[in-house]
C-alpha atoms as a PDB file:
ATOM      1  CA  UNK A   1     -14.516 -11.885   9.112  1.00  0.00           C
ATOM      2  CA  UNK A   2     -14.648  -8.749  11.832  1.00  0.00           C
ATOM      3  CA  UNK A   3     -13.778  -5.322  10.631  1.00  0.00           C
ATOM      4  CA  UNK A   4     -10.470  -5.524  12.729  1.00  0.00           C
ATOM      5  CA  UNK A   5      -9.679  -8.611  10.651  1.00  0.00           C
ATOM      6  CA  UNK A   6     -10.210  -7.076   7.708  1.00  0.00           C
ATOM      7  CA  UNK A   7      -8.129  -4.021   8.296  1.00  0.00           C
ATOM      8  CA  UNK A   8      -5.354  -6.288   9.521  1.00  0.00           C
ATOM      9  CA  UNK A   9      -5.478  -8.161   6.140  1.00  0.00           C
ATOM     10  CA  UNK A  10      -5.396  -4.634   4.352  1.00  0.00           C
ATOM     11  CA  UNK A  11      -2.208  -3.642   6.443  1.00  0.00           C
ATOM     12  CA  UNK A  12      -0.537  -7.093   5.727  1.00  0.00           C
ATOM     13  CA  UNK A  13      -1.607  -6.459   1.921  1.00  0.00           C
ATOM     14  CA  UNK A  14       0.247  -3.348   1.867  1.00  0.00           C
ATOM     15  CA  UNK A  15       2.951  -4.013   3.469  1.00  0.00           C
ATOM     16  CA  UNK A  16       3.221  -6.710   0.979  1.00  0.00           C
ATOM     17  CA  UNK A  17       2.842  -4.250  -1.968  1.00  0.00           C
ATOM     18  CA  UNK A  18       5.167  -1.772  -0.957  1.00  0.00           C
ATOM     19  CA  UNK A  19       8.111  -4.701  -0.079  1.00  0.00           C
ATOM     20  CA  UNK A  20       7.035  -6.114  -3.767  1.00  0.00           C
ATOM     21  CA  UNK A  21       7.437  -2.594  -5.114  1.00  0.00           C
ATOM     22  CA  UNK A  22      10.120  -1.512  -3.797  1.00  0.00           C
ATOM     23  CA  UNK A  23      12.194  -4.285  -4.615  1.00  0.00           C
ATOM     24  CA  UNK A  24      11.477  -3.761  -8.744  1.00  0.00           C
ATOM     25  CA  UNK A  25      14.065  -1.535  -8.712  1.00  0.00           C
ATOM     26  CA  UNK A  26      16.466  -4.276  -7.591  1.00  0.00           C
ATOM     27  CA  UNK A  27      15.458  -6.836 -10.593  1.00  0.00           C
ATOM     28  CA  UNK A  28      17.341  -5.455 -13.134  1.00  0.00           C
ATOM     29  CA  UNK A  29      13.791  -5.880 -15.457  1.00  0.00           C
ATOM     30  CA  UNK A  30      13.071  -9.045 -14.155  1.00  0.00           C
ATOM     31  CA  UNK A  31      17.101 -10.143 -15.030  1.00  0.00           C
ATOM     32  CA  UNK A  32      17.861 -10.698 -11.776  1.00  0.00           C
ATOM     33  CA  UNK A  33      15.963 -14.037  -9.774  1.00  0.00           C
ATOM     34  CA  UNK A  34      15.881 -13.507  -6.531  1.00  0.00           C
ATOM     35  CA  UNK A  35      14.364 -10.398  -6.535  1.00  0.00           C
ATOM     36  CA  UNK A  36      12.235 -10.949  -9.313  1.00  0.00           C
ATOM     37  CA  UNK A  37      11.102 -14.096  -7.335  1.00  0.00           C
ATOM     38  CA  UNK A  38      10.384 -11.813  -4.044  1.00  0.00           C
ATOM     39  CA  UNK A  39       8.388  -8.870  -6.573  1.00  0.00           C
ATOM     40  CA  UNK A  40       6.364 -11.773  -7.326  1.00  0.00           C
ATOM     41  CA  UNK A  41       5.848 -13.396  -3.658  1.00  0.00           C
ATOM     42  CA  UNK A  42       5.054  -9.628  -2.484  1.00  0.00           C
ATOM     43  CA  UNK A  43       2.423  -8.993  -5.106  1.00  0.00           C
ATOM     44  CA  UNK A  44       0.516 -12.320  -4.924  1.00  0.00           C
ATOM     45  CA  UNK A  45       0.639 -12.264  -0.745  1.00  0.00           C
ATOM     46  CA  UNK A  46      -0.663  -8.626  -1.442  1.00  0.00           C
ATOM     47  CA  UNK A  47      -3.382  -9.585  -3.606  1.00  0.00           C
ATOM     48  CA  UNK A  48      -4.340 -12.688  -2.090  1.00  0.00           C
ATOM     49  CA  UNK A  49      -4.936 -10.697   1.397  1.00  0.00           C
ATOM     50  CA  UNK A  50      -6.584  -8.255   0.050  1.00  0.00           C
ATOM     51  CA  UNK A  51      -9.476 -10.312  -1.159  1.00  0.00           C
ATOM     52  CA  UNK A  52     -10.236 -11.108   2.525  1.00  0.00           C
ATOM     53  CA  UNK A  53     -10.093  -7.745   3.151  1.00  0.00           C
ATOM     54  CA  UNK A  54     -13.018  -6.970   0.592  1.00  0.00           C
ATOM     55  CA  UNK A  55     -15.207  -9.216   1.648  1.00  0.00           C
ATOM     56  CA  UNK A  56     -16.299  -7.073   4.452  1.00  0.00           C
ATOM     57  CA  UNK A  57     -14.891  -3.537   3.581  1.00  0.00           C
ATOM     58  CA  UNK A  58     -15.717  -1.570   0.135  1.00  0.00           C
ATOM     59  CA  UNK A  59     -13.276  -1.744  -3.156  1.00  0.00           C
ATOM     60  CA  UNK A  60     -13.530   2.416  -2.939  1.00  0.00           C
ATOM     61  CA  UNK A  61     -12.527   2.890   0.574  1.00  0.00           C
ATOM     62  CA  UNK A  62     -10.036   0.081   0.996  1.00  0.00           C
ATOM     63  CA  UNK A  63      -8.222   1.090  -2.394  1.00  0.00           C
ATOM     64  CA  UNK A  64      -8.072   4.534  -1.095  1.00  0.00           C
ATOM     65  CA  UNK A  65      -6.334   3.071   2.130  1.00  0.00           C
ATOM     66  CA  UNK A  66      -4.470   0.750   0.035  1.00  0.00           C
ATOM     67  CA  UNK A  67      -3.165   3.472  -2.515  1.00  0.00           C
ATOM     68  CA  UNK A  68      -2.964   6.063   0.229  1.00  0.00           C
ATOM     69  CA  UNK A  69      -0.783   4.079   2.870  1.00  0.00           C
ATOM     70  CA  UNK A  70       1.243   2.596  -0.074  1.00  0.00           C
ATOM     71  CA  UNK A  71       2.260   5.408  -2.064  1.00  0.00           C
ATOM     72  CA  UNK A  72       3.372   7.318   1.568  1.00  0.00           C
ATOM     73  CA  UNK A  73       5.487   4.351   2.819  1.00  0.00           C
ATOM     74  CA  UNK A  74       6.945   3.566  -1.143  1.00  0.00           C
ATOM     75  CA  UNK A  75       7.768   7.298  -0.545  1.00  0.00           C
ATOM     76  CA  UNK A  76       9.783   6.424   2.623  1.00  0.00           C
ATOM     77  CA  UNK A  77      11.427   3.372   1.255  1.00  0.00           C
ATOM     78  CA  UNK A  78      12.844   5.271  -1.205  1.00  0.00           C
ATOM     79  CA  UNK A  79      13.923   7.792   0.711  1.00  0.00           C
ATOM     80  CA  UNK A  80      15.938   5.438   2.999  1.00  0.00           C
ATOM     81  CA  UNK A  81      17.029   2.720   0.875  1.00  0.00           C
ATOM     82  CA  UNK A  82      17.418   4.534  -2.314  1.00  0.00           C
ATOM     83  CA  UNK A  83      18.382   8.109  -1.268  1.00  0.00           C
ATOM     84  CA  UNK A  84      14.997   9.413  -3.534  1.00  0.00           C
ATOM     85  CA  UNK A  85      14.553  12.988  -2.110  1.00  0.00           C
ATOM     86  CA  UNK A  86      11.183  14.606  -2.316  1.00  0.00           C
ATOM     87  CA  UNK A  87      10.799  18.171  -3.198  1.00  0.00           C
ATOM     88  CA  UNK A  88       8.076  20.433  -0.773  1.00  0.00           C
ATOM     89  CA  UNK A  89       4.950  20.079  -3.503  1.00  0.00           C
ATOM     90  CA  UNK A  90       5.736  16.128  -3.311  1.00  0.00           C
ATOM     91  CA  UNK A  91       5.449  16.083   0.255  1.00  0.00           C
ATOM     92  CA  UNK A  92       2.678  19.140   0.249  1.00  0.00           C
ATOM     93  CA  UNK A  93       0.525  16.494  -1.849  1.00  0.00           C
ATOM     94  CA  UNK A  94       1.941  13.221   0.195  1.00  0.00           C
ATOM     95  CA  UNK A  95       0.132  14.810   3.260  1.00  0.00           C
ATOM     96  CA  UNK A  96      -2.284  15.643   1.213  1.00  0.00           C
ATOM     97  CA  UNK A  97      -3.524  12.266   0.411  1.00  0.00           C
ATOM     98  CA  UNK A  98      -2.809  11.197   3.916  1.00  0.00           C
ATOM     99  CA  UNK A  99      -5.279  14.176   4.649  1.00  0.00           C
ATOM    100  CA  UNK A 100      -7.649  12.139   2.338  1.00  0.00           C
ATOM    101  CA  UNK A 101      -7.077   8.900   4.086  1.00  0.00           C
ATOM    102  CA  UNK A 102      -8.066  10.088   7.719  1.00  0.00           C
ATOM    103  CA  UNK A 103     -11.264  11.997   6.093  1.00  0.00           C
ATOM    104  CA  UNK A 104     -12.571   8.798   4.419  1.00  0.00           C
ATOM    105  CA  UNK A 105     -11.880   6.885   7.551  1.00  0.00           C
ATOM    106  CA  UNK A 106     -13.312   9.125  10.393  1.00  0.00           C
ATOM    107  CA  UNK A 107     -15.884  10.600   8.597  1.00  0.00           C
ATOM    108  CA  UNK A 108     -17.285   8.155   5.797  1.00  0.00           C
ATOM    109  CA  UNK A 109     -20.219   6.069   6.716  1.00  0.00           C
ATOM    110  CA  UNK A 110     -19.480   3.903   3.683  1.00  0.00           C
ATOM    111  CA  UNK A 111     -17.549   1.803   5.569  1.00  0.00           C
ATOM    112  CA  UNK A 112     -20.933   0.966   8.055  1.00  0.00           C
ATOM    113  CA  UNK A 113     -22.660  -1.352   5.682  1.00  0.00           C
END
């Protein structure tokens, strides 16, 4: 698997994650079946493509995209489907880790095995 693969995987993966997670709030606790059923789909498409995605590129650096990326678009989800404002330290500390992201990723030679 290329690099490019491999990121493409990742984005899939979180894309995954963040329809999984955002659609929790919908299940009632796990009451409701349909979107329990989807939480479920999301997660194991998210998982499952992210083990492709670690075969070439390390745990560290793709969990920080993973966690990174996620927690900034779960942020906009809610935001637009749930009307979850953020306050200016939230998104002070959302840009923050999106600071973090773009460091690791232009300037880490971990990912250069």
């Amino acid at each position: 698997m290329t690099l490019t693969q491999s990121y493409l995987c990742l984005g899939v993966a979180i894309v995954a994650e963040v329809v999984a997670t955002t659609t929790l709030k919908t299940t009632d606790n796990f009451t409701r079946m349909w979107p329990s059923l989807a939480v479920i789909a999301g997660y194991g498409v998210s998982f499952y493509l992210l083990t492709f995605a670690l075969a070439v590129l390390p745990t560290g650096i793709a969990y920080a995209i993973w966690s990174g990326v996620g927690i900034i678009l779960v942020s906009a989800a809610g935001w637009l489907l749930h009307g979850q404002r953020l306050d200016a330290p939230a998104l002070i500390g959302l840009g923050l880790i999106v600071a973090g992201v773009v460091v690791v990723n232009v300037f880490s030679k971990s990912i250069s095995h």
